[in-house]
N, C-alpha and C. Protein backbone atom coordinates (compact mmCIF):
# COMPACT_ATOMS: atom_id res chain seq x y z
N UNK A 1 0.83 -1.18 0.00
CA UNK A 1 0.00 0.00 0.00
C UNK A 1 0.88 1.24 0.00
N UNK A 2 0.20 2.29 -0.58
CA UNK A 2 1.00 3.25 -0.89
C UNK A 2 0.93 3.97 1.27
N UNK A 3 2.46 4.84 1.42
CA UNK A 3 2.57 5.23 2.19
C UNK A 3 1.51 6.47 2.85
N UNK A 4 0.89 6.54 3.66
CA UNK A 4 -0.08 6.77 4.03
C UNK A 4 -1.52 6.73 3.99
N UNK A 5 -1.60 5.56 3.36
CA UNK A 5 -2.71 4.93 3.20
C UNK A 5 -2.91 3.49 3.99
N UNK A 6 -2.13 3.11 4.71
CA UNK A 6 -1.70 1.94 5.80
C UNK A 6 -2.88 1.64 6.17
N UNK A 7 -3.15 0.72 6.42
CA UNK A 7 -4.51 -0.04 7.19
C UNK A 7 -3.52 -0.78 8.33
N UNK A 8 -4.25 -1.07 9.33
CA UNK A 8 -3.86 -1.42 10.66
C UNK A 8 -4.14 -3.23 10.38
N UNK A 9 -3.36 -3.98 11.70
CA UNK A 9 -3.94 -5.42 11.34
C UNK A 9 -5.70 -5.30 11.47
N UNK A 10 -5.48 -4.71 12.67
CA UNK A 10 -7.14 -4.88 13.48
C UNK A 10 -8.50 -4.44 12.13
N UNK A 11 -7.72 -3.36 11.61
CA UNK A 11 -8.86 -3.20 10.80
C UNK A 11 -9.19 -4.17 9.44
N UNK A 12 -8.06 -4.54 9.01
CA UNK A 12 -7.59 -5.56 7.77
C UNK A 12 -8.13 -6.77 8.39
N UNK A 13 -8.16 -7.44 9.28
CA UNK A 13 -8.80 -8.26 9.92
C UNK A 13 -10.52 -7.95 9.95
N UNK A 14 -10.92 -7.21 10.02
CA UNK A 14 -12.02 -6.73 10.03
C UNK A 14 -12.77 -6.75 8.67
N UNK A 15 -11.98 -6.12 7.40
CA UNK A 15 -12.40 -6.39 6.28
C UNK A 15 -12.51 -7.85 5.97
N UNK A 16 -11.23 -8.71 6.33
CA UNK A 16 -11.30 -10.45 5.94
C UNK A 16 -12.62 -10.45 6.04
N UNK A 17 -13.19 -10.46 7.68
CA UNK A 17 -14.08 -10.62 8.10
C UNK A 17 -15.87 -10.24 7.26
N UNK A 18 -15.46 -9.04 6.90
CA UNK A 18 -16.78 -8.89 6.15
C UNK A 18 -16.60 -8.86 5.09
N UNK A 19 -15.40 -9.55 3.99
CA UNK A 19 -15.45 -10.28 2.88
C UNK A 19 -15.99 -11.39 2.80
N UNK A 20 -15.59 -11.90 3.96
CA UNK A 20 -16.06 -13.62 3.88
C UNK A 20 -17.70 -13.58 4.41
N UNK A 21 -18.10 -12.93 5.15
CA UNK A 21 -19.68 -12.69 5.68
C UNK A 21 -19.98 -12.53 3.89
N UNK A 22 -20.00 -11.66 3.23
CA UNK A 22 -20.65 -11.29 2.08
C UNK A 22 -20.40 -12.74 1.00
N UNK A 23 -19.70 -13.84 1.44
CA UNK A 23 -19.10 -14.41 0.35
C UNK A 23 -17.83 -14.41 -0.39
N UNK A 24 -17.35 -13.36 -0.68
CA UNK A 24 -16.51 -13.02 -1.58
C UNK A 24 -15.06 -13.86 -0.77
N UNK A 25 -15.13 -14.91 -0.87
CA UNK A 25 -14.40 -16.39 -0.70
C UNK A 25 -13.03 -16.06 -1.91
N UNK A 26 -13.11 -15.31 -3.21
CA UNK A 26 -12.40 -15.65 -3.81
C UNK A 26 -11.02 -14.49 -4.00
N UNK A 27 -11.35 -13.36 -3.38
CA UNK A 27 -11.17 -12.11 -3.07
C UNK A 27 -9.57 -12.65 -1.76
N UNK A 28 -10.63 -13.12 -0.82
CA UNK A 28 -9.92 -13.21 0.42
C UNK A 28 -8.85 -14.61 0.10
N UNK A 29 -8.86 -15.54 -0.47
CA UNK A 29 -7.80 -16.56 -1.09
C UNK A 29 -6.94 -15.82 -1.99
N UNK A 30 -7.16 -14.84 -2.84
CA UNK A 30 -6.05 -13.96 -3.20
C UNK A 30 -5.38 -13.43 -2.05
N UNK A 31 -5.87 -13.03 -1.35
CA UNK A 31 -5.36 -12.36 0.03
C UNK A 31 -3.95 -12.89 0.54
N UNK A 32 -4.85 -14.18 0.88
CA UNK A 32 -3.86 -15.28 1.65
C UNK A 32 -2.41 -15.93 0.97
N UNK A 33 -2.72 -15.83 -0.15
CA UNK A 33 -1.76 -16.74 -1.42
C UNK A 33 -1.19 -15.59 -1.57
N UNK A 34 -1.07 -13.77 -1.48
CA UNK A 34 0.10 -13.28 -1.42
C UNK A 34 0.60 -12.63 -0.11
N UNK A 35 -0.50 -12.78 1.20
CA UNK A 35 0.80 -12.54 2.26
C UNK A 35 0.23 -13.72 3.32
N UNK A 36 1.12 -14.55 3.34
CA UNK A 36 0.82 -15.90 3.98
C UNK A 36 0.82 -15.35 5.89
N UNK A 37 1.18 -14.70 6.18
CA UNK A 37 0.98 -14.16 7.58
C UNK A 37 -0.71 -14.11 8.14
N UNK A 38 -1.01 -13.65 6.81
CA UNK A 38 -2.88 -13.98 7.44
C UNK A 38 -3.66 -15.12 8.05
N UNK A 39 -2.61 -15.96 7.61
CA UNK A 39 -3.47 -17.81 8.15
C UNK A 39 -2.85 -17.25 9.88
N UNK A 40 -1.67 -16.35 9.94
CA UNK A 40 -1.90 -16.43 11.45
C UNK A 40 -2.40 -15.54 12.48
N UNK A 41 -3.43 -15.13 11.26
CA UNK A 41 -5.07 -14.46 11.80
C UNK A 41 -6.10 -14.97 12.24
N UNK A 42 -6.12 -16.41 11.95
CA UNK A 42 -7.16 -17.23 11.91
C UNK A 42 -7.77 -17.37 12.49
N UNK A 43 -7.10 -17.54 14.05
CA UNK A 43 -7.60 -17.23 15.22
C UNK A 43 -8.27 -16.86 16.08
N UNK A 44 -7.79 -15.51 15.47
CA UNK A 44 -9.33 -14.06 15.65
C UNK A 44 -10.20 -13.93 14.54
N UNK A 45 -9.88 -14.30 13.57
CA UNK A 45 -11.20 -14.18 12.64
C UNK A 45 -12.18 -14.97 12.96
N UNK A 46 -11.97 -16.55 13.20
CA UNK A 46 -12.65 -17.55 14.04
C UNK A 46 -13.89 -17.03 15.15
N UNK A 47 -12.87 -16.24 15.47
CA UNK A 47 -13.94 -15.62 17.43
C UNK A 47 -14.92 -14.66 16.38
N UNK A 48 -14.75 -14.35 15.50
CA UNK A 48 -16.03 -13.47 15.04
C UNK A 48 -17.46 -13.52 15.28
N UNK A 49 -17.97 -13.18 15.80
CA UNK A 49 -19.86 -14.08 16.14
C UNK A 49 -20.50 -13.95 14.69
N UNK A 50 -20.30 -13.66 13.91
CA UNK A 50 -20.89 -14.05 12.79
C UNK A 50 -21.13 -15.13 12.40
N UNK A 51 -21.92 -15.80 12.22
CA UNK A 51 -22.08 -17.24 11.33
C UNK A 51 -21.32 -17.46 10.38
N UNK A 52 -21.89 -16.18 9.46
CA UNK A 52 -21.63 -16.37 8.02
C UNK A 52 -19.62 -16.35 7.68
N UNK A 53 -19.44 -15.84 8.96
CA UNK A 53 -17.87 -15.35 9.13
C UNK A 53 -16.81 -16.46 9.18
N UNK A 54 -17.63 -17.32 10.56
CA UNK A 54 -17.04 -18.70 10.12
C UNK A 54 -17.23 -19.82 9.61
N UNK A 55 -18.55 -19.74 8.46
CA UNK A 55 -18.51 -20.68 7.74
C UNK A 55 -17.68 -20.32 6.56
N UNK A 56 -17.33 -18.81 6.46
CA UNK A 56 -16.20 -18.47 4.91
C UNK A 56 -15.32 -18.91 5.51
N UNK A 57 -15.11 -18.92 6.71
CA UNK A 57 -13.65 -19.20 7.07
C UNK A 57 -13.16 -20.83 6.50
N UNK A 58 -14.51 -21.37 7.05
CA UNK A 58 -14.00 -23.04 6.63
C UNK A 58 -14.00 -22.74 5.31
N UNK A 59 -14.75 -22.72 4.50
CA UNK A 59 -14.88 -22.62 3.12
C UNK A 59 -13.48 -22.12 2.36
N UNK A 60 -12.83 -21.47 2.96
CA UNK A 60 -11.51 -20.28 2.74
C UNK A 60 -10.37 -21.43 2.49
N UNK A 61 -10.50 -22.31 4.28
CA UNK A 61 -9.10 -23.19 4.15
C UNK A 61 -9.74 -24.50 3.07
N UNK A 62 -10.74 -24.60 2.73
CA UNK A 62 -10.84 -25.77 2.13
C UNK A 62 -10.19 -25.52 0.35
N UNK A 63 -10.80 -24.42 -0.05
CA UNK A 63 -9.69 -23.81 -0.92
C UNK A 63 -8.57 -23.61 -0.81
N UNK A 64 -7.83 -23.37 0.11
CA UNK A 64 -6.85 -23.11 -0.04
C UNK A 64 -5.61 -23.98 -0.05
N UNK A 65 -6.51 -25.58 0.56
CA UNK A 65 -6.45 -26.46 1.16
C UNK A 65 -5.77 -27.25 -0.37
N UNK A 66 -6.40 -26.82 -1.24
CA UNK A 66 -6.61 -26.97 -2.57
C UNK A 66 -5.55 -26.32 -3.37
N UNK A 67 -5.01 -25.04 -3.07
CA UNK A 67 -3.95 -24.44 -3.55
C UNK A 67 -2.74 -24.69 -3.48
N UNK A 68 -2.53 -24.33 -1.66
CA UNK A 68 -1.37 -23.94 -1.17
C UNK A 68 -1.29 -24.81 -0.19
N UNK A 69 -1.39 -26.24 0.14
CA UNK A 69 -1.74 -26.98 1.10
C UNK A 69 -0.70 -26.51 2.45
N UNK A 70 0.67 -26.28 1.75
CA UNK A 70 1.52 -26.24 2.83
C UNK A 70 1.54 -25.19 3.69
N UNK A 71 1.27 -23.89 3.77
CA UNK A 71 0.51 -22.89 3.63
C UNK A 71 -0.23 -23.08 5.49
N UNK A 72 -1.20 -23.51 5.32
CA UNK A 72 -2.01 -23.80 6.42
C UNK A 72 -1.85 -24.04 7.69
N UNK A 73 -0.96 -25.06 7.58
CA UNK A 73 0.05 -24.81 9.27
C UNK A 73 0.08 -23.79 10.09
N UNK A 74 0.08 -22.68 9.44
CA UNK A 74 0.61 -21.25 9.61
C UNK A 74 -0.53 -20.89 10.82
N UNK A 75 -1.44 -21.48 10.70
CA UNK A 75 -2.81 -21.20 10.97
C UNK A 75 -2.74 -21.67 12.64
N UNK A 76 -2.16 -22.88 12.73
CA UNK A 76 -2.40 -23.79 13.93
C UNK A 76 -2.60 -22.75 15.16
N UNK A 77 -1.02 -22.31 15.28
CA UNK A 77 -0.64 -21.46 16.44
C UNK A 77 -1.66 -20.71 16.90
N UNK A 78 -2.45 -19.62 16.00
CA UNK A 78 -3.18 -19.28 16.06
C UNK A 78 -4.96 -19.94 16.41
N UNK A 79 -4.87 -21.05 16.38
CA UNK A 79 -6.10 -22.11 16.41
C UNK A 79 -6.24 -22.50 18.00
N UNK A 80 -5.20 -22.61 18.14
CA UNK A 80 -4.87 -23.23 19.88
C UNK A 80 -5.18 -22.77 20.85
N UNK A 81 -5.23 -21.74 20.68
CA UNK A 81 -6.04 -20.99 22.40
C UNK A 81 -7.42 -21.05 22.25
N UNK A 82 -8.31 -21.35 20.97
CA UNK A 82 -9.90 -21.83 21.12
C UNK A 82 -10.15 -22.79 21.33
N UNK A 83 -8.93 -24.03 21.55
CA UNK A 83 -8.96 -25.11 21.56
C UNK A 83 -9.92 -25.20 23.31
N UNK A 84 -8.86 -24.47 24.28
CA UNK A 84 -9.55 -24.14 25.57
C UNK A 84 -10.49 -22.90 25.77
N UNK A 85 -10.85 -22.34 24.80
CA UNK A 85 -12.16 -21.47 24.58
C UNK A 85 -13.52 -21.59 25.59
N UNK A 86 -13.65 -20.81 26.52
CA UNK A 86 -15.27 -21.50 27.20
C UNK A 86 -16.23 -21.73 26.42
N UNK A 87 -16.04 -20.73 25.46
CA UNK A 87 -17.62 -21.20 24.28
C UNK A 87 -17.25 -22.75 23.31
N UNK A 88 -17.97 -23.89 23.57
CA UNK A 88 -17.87 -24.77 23.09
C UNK A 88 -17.98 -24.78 21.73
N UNK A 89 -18.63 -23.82 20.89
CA UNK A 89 -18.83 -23.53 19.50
C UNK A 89 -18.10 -22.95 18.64
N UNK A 90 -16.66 -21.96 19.80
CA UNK A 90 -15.40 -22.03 19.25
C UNK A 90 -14.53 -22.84 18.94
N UNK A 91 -14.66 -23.56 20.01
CA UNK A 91 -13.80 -24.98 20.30
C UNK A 91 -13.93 -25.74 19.29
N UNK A 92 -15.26 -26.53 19.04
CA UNK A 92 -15.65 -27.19 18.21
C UNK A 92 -15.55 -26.66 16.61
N UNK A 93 -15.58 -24.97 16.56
CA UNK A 93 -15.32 -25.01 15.13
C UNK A 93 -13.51 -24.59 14.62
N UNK A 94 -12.76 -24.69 16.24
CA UNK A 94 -11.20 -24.69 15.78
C UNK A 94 -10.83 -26.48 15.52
N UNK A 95 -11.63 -27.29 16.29
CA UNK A 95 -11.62 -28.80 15.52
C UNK A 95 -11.51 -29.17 13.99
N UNK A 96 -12.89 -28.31 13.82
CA UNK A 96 -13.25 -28.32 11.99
C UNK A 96 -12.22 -27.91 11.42
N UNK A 97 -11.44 -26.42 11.64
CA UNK A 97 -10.38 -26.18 10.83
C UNK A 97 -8.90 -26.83 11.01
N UNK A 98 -8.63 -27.45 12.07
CA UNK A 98 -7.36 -28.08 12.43
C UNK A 98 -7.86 -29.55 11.38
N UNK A 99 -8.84 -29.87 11.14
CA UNK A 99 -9.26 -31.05 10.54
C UNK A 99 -8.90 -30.95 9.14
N UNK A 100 -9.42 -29.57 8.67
CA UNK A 100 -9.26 -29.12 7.42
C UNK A 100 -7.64 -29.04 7.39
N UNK A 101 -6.79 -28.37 7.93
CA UNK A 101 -4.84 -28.52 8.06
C UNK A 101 -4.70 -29.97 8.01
N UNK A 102 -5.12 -30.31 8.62
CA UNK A 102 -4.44 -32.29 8.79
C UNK A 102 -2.98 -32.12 8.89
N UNK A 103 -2.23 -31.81 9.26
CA UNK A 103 -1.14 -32.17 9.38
C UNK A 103 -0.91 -32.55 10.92
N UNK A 104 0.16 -33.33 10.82
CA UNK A 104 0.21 -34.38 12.41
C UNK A 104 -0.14 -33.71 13.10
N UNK A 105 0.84 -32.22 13.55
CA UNK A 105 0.14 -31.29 14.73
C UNK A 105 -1.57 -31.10 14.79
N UNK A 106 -1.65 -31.22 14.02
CA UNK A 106 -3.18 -30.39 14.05
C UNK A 106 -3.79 -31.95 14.65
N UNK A 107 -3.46 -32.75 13.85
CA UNK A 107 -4.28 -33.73 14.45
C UNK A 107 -4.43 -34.33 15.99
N UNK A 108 -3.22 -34.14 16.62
CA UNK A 108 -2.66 -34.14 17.64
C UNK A 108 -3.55 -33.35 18.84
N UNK A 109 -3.68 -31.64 18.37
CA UNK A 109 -4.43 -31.03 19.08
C UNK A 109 -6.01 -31.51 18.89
N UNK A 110 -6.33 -32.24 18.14
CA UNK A 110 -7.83 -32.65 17.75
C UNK A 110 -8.05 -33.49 18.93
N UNK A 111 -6.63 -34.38 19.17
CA UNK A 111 -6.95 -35.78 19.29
C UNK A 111 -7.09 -35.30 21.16
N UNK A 112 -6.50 -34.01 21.43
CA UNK A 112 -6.42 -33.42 22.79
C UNK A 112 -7.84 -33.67 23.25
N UNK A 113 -8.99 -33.17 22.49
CA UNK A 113 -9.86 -33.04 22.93
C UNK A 113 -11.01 -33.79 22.98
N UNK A 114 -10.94 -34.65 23.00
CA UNK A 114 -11.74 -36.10 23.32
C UNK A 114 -12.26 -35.87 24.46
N UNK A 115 -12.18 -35.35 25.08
CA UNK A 115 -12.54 -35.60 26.57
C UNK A 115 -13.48 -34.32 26.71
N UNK A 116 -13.50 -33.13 25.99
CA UNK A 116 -13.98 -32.42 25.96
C UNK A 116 -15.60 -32.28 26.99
N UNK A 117 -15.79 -31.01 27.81
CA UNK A 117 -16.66 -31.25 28.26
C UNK A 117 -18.12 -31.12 27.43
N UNK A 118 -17.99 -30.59 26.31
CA UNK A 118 -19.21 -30.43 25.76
C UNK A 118 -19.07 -31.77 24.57
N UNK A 119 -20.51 -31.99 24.98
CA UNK A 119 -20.88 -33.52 23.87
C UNK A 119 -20.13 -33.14 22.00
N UNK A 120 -21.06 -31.73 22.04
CA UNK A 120 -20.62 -31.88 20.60
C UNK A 120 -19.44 -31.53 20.23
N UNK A 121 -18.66 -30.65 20.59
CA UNK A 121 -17.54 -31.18 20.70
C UNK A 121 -16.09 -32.41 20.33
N UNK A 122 -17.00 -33.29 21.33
CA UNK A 122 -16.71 -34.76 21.68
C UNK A 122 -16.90 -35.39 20.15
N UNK A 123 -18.29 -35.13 20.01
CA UNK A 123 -19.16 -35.42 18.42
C UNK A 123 -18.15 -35.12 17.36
N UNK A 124 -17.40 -33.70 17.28
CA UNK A 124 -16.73 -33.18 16.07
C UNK A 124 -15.80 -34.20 16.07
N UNK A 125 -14.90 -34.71 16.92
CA UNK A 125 -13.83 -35.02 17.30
C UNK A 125 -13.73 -36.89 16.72
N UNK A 126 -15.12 -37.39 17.29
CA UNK A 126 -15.00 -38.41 16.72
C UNK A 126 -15.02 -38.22 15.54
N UNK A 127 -15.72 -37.41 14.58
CA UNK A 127 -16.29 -37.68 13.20
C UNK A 127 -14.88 -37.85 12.66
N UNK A 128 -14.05 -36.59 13.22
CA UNK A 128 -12.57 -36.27 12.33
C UNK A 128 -12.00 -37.34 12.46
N UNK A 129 -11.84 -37.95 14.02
CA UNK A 129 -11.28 -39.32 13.99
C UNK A 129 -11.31 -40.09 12.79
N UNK A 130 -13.11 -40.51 12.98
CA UNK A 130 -13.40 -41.87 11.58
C UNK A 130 -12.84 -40.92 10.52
N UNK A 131 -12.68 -40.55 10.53
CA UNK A 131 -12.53 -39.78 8.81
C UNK A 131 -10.93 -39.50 8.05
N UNK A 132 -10.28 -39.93 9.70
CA UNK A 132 -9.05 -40.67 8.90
C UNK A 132 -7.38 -40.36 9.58
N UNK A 133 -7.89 -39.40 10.90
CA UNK A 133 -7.13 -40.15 12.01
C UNK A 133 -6.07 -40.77 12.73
């Protein structure tokens, strides 16, 4: 960006955010594929209460999943502190995307949460299991 025209993370984070609410899935994978630092946004884009926010999100790594597989990792670090999230619906949807990474770590932190106190949760955890584990 030209010099004084800077956008902040917080706010650039904010746009991800209501790119992916609107859809525009294909916008924000350009994003990612030229500054790979954003997968270690993921995190907080995740906590967004939007629905629509984190279903682009899954939708995002499954593309990208598709691109740039190696890429994604990047993401984990950032994934891990929702892992112990009180809202179980964070938790459960940093499962979905560590599922979507697959790589050993990720699976590893999946496999953490078995024990989880919330059922569904528990539920996500097996599915990823059967699914290949």
């Amino acid at each position: 960006m030209k010099k004084g025209h800077d956008v902040s993370d917080g706010e650039l984070k904010k746009v991800i955010a209501d790119f992916l609410e609107m859809g525009h899935i294909d916008n924000i994978v350009a994003m990612f594929r030229q500054e790979p630092k954003y997968y270690t946004w993921s995190g907080d884009i995740l906590r967004d209460e939007r629905f629509n926010v984190r279903l682009g999100l899954t939708v995002l790594f499954e593309e990208l999943k598709e691109i740039q597989p190696e890429q994604l990792e990047k993401a984990v670090p950032s994934l891990l502190p929702l892992l112990e999230n009180e809202s179980s619906l964070l938790r459960g949807e940093a499962v979905s995307l560590l599922a979507i990474i697959d790589t050993p770590e990720a699976k590893e932190h999946i496999k953490s949460k078995r024990h989880d106190p919330s059922p569904q949760v528990r539920e996500m955890v097996e599915l990823v299991m059967e699914e290949g584990l």
